[in-house]
N, C-alpha and C. Protein backbone atom coordinates (compact mmCIF):
# COMPACT_ATOMS: atom_id res chain seq x y z
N UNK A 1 29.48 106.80 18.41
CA UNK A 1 30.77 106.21 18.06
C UNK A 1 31.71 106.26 19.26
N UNK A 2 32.34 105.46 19.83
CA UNK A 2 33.87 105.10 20.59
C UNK A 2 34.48 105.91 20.53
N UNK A 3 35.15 106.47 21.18
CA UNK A 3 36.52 107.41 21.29
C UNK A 3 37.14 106.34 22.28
N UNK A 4 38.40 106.42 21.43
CA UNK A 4 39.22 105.30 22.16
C UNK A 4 40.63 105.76 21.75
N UNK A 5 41.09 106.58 21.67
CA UNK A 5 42.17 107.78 21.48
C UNK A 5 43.40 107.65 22.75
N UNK A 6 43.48 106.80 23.51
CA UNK A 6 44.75 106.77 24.67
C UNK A 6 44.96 105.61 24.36
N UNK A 7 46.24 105.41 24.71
CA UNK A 7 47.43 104.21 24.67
C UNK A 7 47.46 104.04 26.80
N UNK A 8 47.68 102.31 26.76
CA UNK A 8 47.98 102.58 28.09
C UNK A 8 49.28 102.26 28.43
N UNK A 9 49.76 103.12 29.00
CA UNK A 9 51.59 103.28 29.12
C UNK A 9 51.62 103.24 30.38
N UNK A 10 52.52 102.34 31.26
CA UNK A 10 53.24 102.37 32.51
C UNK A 10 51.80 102.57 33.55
N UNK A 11 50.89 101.88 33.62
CA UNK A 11 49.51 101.45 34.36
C UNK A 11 48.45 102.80 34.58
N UNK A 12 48.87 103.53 33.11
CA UNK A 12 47.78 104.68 33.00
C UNK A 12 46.89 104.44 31.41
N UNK A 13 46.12 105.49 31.77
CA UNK A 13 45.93 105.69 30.45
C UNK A 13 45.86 107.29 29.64
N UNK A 14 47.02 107.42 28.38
CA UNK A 14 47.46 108.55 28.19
C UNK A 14 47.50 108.75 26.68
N UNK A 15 47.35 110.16 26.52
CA UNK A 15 46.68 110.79 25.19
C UNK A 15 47.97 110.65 24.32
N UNK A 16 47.97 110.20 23.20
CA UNK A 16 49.01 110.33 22.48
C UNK A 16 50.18 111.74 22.19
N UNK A 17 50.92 111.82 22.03
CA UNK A 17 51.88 112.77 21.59
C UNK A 17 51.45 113.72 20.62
N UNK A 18 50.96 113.17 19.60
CA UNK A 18 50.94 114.17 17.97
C UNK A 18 49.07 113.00 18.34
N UNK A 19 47.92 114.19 17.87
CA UNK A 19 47.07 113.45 17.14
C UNK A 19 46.96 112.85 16.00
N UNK A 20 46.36 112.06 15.86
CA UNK A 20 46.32 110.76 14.75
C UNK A 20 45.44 109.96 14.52
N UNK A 21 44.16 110.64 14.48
CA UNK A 21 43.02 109.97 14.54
C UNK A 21 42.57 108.61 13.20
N UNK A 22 42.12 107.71 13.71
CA UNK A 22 41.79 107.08 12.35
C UNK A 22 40.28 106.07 12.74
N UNK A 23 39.83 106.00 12.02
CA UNK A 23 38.20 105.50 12.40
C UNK A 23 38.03 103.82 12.03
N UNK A 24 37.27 103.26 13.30
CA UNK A 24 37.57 101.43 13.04
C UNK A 24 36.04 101.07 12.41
N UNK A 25 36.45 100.82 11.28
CA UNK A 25 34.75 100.28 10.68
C UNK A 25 34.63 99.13 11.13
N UNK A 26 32.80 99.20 10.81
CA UNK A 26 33.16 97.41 11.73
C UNK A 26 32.37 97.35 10.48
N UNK A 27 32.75 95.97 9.87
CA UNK A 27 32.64 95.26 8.54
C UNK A 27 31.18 94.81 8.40
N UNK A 28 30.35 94.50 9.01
CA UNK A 28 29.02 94.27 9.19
C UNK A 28 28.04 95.35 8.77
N UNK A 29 28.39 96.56 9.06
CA UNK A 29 27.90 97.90 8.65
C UNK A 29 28.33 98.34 7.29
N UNK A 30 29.73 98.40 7.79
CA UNK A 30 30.63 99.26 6.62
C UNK A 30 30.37 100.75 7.07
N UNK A 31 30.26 101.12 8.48
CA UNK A 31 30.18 102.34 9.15
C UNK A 31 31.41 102.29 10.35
N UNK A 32 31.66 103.40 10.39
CA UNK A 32 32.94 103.88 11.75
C UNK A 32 31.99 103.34 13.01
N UNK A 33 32.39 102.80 13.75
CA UNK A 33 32.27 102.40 15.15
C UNK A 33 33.36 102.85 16.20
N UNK A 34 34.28 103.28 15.88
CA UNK A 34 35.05 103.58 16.70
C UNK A 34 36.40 104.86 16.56
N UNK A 35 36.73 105.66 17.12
CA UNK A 35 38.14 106.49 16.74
C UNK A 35 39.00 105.99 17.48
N UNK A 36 40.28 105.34 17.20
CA UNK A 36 41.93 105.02 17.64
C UNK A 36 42.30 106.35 17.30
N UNK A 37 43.40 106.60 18.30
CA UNK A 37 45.26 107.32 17.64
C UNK A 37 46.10 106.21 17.28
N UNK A 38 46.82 107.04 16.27
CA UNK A 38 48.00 105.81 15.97
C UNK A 38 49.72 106.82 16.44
N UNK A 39 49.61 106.18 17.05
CA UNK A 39 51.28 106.51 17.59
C UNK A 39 52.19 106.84 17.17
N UNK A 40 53.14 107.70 17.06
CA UNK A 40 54.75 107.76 16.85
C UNK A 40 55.59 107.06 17.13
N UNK A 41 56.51 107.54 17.09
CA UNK A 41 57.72 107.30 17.79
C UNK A 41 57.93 107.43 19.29
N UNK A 42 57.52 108.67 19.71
CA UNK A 42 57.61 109.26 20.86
C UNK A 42 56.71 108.65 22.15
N UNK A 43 56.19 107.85 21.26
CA UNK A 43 54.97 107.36 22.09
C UNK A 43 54.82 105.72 22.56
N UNK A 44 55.88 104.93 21.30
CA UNK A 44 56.39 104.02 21.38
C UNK A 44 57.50 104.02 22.15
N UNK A 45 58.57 105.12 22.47
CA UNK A 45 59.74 105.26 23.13
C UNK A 45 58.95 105.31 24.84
N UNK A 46 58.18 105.85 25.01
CA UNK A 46 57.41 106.01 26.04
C UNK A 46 57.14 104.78 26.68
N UNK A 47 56.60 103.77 25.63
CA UNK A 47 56.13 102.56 26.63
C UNK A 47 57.13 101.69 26.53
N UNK A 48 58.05 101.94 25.81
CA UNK A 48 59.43 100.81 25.74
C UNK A 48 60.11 100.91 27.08
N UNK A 49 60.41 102.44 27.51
CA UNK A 49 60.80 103.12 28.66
C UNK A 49 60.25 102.43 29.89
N UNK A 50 59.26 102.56 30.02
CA UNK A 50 58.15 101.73 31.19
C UNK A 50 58.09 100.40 31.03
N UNK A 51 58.29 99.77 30.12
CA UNK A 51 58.16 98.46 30.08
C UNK A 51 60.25 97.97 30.57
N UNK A 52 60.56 98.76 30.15
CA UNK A 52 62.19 98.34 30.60
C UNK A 52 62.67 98.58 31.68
N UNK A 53 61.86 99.81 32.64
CA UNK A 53 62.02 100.16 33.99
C UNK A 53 60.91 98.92 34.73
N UNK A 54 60.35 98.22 34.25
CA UNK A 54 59.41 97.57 35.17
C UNK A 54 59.74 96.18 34.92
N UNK A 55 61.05 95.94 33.96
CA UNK A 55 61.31 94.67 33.50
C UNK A 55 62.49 93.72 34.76
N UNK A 56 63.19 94.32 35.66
CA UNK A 56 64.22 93.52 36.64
C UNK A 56 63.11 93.69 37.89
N UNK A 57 61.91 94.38 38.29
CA UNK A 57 61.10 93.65 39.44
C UNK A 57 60.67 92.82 38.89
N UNK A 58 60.03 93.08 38.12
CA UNK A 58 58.96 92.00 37.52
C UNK A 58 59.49 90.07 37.46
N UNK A 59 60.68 90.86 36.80
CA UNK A 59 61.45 89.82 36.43
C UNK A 59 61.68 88.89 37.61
N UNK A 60 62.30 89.42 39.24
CA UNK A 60 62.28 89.02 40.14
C UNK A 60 61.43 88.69 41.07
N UNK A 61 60.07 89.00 40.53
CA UNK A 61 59.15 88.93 41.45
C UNK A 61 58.76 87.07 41.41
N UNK A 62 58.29 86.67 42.72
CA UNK A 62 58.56 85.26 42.56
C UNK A 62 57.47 84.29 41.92
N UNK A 63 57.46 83.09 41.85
CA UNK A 63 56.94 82.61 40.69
C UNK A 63 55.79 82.67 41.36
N UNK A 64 55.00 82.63 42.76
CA UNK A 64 53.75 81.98 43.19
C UNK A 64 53.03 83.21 43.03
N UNK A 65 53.70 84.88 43.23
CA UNK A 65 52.97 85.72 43.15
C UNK A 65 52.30 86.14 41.49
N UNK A 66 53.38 85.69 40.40
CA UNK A 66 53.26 85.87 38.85
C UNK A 66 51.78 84.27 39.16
N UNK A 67 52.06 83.33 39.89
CA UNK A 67 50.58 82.51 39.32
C UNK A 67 49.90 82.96 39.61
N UNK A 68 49.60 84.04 41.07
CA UNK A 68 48.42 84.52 41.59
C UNK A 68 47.97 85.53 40.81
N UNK A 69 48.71 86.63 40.09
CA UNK A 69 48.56 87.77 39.05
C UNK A 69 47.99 86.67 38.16
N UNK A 70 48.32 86.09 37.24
CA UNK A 70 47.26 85.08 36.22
C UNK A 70 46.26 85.00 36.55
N UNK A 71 46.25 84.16 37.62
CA UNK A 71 44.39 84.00 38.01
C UNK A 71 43.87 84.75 38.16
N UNK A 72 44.31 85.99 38.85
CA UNK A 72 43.87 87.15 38.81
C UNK A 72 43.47 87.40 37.57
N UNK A 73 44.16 87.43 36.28
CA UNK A 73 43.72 87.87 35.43
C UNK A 73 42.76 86.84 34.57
N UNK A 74 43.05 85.82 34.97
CA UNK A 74 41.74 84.94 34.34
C UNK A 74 40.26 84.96 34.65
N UNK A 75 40.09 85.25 36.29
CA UNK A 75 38.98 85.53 37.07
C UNK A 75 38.33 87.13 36.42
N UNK A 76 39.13 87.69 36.20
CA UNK A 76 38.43 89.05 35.41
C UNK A 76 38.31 88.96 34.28
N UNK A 77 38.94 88.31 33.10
CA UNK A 77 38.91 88.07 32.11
C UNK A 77 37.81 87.28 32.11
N UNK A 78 37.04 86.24 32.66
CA UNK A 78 35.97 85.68 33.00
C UNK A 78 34.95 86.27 32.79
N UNK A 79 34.91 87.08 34.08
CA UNK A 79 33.74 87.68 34.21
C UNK A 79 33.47 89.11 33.15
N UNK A 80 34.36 89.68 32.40
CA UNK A 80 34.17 90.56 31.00
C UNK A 80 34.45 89.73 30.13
N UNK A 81 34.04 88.33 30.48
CA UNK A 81 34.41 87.84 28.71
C UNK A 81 32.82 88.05 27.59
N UNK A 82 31.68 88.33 28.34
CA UNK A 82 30.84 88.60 27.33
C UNK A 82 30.97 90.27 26.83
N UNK A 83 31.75 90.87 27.21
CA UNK A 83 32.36 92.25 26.88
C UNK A 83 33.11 92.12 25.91
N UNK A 84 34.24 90.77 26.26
CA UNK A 84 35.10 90.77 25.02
C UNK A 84 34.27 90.25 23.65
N UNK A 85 33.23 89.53 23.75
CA UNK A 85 32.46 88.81 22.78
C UNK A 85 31.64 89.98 22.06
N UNK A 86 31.37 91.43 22.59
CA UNK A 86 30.73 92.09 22.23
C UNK A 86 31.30 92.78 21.58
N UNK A 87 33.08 93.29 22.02
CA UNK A 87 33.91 94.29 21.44
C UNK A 87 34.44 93.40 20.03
N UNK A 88 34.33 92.37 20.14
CA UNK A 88 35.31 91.29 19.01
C UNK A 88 34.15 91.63 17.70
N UNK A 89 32.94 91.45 18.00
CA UNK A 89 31.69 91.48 16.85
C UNK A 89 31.72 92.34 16.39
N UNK A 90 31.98 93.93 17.23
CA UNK A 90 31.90 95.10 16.61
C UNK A 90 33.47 95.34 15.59
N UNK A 91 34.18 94.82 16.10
CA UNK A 91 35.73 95.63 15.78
C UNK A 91 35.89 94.53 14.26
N UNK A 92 34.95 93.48 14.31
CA UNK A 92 35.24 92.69 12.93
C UNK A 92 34.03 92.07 12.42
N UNK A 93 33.04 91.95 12.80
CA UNK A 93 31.99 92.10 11.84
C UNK A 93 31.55 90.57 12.26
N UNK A 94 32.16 90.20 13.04
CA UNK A 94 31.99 88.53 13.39
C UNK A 94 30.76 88.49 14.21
N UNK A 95 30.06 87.51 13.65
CA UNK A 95 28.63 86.88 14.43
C UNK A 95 28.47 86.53 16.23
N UNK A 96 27.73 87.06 16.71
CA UNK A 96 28.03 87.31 18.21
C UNK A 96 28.43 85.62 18.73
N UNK A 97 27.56 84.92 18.16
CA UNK A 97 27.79 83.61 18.83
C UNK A 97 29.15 83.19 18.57
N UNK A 98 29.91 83.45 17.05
CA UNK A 98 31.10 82.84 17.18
C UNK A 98 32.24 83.83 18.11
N UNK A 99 31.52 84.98 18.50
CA UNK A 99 32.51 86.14 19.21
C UNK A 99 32.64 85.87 20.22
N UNK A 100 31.72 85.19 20.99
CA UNK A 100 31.43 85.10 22.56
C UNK A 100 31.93 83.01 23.07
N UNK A 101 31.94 82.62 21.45
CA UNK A 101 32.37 81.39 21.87
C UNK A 101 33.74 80.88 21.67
N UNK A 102 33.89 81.17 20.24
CA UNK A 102 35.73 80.42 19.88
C UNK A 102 36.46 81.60 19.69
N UNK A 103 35.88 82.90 19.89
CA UNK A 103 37.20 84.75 19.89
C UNK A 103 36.67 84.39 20.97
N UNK A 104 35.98 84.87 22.15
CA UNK A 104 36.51 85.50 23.56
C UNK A 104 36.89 83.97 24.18
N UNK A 105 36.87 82.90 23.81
CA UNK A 105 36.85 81.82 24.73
C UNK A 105 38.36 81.73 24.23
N UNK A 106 38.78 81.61 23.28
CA UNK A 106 40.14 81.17 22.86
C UNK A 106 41.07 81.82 24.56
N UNK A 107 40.62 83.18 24.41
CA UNK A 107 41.30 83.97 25.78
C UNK A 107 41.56 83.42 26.78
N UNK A 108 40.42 82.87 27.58
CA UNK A 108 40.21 81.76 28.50
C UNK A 108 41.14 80.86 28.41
N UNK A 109 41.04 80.20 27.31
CA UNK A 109 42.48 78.53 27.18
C UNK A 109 43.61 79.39 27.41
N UNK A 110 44.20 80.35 26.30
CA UNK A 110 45.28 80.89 26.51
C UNK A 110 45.65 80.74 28.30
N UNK A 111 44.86 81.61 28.73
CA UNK A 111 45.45 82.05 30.24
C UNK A 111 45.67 80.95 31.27
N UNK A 112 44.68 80.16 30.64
CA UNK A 112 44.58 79.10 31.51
C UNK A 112 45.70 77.78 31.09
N UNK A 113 46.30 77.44 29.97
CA UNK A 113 47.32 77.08 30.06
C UNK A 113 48.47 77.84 29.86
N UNK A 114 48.87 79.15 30.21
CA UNK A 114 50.06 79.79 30.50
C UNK A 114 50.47 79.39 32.28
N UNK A 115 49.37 79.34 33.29
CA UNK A 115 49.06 79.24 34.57
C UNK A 115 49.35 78.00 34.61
N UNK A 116 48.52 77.23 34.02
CA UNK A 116 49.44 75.65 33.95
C UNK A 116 50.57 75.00 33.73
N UNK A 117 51.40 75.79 33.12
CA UNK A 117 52.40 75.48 32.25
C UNK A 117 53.72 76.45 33.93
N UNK A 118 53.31 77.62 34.03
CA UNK A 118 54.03 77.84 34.90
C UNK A 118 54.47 77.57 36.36
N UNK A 119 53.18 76.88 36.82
CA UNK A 119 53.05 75.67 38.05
C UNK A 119 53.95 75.08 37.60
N UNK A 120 54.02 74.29 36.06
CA UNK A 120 54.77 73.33 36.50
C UNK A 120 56.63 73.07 36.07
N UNK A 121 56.55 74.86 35.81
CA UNK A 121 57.88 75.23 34.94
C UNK A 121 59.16 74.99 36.15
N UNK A 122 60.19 74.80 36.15
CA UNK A 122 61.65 74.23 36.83
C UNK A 122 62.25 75.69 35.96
N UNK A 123 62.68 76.63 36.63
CA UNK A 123 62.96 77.63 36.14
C UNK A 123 64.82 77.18 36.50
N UNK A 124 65.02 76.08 37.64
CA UNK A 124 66.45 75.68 37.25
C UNK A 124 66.53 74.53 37.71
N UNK A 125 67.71 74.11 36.49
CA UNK A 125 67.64 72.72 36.01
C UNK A 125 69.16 72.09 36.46
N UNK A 126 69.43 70.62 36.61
CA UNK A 126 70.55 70.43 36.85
C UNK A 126 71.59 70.23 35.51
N UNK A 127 72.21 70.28 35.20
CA UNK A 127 72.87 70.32 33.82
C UNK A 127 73.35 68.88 33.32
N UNK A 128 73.68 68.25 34.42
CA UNK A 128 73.55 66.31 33.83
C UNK A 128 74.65 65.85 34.93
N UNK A 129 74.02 64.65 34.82
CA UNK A 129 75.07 63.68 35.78
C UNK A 129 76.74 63.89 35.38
N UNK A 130 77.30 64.27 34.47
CA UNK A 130 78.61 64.40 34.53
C UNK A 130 79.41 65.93 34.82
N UNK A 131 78.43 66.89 35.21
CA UNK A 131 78.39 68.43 35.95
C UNK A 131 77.42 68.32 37.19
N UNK A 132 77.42 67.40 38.22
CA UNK A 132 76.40 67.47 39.25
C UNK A 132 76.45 68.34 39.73
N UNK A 133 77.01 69.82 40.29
CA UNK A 133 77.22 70.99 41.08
C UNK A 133 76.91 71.93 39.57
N UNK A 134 76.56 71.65 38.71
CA UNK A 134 76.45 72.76 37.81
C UNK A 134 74.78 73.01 37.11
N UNK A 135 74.43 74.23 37.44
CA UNK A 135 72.78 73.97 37.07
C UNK A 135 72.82 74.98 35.54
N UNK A 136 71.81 74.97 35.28
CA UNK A 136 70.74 75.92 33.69
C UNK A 136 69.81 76.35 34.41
N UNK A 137 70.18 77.42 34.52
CA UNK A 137 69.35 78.68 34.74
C UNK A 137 68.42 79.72 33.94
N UNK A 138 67.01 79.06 33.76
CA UNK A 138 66.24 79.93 32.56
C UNK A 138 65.85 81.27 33.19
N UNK A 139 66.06 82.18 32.33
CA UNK A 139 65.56 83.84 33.10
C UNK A 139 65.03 84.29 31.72
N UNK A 140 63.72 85.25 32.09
CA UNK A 140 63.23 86.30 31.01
C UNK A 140 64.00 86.63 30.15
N UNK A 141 63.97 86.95 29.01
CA UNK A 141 65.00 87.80 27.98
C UNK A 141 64.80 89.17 28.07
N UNK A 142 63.37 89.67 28.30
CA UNK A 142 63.53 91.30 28.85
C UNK A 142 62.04 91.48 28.16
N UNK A 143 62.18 93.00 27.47
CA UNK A 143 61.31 93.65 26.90
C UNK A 143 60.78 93.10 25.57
N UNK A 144 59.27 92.80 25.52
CA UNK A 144 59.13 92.01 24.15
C UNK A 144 58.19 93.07 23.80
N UNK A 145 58.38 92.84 21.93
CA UNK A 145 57.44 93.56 21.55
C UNK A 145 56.44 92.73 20.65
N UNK A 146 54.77 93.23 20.73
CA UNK A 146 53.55 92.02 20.39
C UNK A 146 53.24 93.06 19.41
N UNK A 147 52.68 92.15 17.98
CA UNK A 147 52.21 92.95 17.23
C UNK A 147 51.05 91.66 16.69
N UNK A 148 49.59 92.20 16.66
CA UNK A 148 49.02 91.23 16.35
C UNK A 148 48.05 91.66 15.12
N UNK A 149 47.21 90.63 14.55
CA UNK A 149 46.50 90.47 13.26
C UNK A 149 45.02 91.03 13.89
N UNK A 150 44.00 90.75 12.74
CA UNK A 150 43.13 91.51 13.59
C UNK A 150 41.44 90.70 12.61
N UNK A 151 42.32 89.01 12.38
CA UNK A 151 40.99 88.25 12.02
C UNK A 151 40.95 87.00 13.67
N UNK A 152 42.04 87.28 14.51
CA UNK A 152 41.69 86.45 15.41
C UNK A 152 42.44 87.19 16.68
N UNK A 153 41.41 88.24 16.37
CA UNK A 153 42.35 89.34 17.50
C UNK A 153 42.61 88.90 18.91
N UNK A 154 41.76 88.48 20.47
CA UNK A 154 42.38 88.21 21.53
C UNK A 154 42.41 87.22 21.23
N UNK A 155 42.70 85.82 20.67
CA UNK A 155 43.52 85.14 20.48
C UNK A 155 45.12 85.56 20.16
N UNK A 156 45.56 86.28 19.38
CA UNK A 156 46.57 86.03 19.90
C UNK A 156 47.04 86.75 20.45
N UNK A 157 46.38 87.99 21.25
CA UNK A 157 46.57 88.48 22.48
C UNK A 157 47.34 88.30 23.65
N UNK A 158 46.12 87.28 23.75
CA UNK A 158 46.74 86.29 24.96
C UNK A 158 47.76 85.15 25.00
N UNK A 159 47.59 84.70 23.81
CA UNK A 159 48.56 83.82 23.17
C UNK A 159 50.43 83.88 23.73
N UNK A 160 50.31 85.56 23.56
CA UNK A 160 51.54 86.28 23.09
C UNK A 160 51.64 87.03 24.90
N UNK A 161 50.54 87.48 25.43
CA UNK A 161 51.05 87.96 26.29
C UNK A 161 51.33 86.75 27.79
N UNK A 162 49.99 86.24 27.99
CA UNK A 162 50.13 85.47 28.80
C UNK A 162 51.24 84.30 29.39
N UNK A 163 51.97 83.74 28.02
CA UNK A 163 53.18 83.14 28.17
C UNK A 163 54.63 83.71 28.63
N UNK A 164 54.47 85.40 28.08
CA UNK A 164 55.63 86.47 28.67
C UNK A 164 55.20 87.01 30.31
N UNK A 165 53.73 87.08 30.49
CA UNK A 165 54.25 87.44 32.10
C UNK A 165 54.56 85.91 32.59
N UNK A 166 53.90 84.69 32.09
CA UNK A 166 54.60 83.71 32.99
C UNK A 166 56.23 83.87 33.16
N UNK A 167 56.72 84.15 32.16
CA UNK A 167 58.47 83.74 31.60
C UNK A 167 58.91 85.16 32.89
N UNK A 168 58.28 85.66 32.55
CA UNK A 168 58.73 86.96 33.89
C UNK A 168 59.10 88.25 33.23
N UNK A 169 58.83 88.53 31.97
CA UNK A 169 58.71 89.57 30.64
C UNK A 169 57.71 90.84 30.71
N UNK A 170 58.58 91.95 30.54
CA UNK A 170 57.49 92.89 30.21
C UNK A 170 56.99 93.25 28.89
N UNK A 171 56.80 94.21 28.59
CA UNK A 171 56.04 94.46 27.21
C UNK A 171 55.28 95.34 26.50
N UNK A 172 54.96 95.22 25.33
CA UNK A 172 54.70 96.46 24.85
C UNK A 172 53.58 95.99 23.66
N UNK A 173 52.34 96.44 23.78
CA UNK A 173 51.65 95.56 22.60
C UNK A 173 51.03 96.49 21.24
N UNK A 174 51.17 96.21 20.21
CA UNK A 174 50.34 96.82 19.04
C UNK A 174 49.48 95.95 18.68
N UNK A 175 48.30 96.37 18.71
CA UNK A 175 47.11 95.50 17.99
C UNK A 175 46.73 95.84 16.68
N UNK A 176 46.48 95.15 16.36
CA UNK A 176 45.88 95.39 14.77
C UNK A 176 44.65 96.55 14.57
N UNK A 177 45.82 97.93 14.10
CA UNK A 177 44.41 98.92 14.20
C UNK A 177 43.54 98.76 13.65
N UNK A 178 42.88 97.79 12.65
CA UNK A 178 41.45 97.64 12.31
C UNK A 178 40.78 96.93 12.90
N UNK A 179 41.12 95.86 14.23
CA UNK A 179 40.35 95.64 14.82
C UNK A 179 41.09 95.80 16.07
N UNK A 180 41.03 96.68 17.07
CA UNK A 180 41.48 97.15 17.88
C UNK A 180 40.83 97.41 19.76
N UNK A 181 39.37 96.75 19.47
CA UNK A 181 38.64 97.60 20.81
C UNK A 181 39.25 96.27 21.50
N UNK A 182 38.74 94.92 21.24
CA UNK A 182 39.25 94.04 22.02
C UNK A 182 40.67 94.08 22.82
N UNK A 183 41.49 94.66 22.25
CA UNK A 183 43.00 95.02 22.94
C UNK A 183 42.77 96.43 24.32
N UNK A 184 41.46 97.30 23.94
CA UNK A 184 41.63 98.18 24.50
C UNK A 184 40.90 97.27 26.19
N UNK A 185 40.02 96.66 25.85
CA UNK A 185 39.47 95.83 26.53
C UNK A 185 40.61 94.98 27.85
N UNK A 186 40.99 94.54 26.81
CA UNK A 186 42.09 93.40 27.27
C UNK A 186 43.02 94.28 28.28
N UNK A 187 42.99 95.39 28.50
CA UNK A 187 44.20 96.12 29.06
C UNK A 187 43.83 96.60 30.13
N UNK A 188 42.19 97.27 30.09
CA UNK A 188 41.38 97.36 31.24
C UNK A 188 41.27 96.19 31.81
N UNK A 189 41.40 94.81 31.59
CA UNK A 189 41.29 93.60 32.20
C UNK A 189 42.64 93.98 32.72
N UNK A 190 43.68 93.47 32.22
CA UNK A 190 45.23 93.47 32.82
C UNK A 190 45.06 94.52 33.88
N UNK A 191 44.53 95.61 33.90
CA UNK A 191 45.23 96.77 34.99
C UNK A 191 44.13 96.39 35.99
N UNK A 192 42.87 95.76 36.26
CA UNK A 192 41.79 95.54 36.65
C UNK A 192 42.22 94.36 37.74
N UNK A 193 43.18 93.55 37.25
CA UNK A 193 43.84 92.36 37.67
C UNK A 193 44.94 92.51 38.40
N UNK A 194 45.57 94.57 38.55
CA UNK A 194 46.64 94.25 39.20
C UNK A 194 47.82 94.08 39.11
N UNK A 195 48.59 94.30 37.41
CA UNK A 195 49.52 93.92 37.52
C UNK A 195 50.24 95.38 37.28
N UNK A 196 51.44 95.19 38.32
CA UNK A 196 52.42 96.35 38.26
C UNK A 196 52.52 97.63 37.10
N UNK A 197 52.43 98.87 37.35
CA UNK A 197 52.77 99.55 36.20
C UNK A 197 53.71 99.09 35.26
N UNK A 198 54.09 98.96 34.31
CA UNK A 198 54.94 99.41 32.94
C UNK A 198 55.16 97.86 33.02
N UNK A 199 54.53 97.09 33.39
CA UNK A 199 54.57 95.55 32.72
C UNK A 199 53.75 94.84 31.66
N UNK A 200 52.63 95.66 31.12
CA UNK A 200 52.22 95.61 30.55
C UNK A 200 51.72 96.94 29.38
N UNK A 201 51.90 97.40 28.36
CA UNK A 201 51.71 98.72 27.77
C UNK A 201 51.12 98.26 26.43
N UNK A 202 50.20 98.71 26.13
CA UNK A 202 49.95 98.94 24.49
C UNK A 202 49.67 100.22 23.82
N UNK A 203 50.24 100.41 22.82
CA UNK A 203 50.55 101.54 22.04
C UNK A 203 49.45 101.51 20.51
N UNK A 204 48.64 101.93 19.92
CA UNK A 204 48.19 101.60 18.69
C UNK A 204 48.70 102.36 17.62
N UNK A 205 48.81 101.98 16.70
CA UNK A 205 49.90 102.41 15.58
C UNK A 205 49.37 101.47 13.70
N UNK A 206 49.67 101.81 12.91
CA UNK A 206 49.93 100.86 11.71
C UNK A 206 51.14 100.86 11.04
């Protein structure tokens, strides 16, 4: 069985506060495949912390280096996507072929039109011919928090994260503790890819 008992907070990976063990059946069996912690408070305050100290670089960091971090993370996400197809089958009972084709592939589109979409984003705009010296200025809103389902788990993963590092957002993610390995996955991809401590954090919890 998995031991999968750390949250990754501020570009580590760290043991929860209070233990809280709880066991991920995978539905195909109807046997434990895996042990999560589920989080507090203290532990959620933790990655909110890191995600809010890492939220005005991030935020400023410029747009060509946030496309190169994407690809970055698409090129690794690539090459573990039959990892993700393997963790998705176990954590929900889903048939490998549909795990490895429309769950881990969904990942793929995601990233790949967040990267597209931010090439071709005008982050400032002119405000109209009757204010010509006056622009609209879009900026991050800050710290977001992701909480996802767990019948189309890295779908909306990526869905949810990939569009916030484009926007220039940090974050904090809860996955759906019954199906949960794919997120743990997904995070070893993100830190694998490079991106700054406390810009990315997930916490597991119910």
């Amino acid at each position: 069985m998995l031991s999968k008992r750390e949250f990754y907070i501020n570009g580590s990976w760290v043991l929860p506060e209070t233990a809280n063990d709880l066991d991920v059946i995978n539905p195909s069996t109807e046997e434990a495949c895996a042990v999560i912690s589920l989080g507090a408070q203290a532990d959620t305050d933790k990655a909110v912390a890191a995600a809010r100290a890492a939220f005005e670089p991030w935020m400023n960091t410029p747009k060509q280096t946030r496309i190169a971090l994407l690809e970055n993370l698409a090129t690794v996400y690539e090459s573990r996507r039959n990892e993700m197809g393997q963790a998705i089958s176990l954590e929900m009972g889903a048939p490998i072929d549909m795990a490895l084709s429309s769950q881990a592939g969904c990942g793929t589109e995601h990233i790949a039109d967040a990267i597209h979409t931010l090439k071709n984003f005008n982050f400032e705009r002119k405000l109209g011919e009757h204010a010509p010296n006056d622009k609209i200025l879009m900026e991050p809103i800050g710290v977001v928090g992701l909480i996802t389902p767990w019948n189309w788990p890295i779908n909306q993963i990526a869905l949810k994260v990939a569009p916030a590092l484009a926007a220039g957002c940090t974050m904090v993610l809860k996955p759906s503790e019954i199906a949960p390995l794919s997120a743990f996955l997904f995070a070893e991809i993100m830190h694998e890819a490079g991106f700054p401590p406390g810009v990315f954090n997930m916490v597991n919890g119910d």
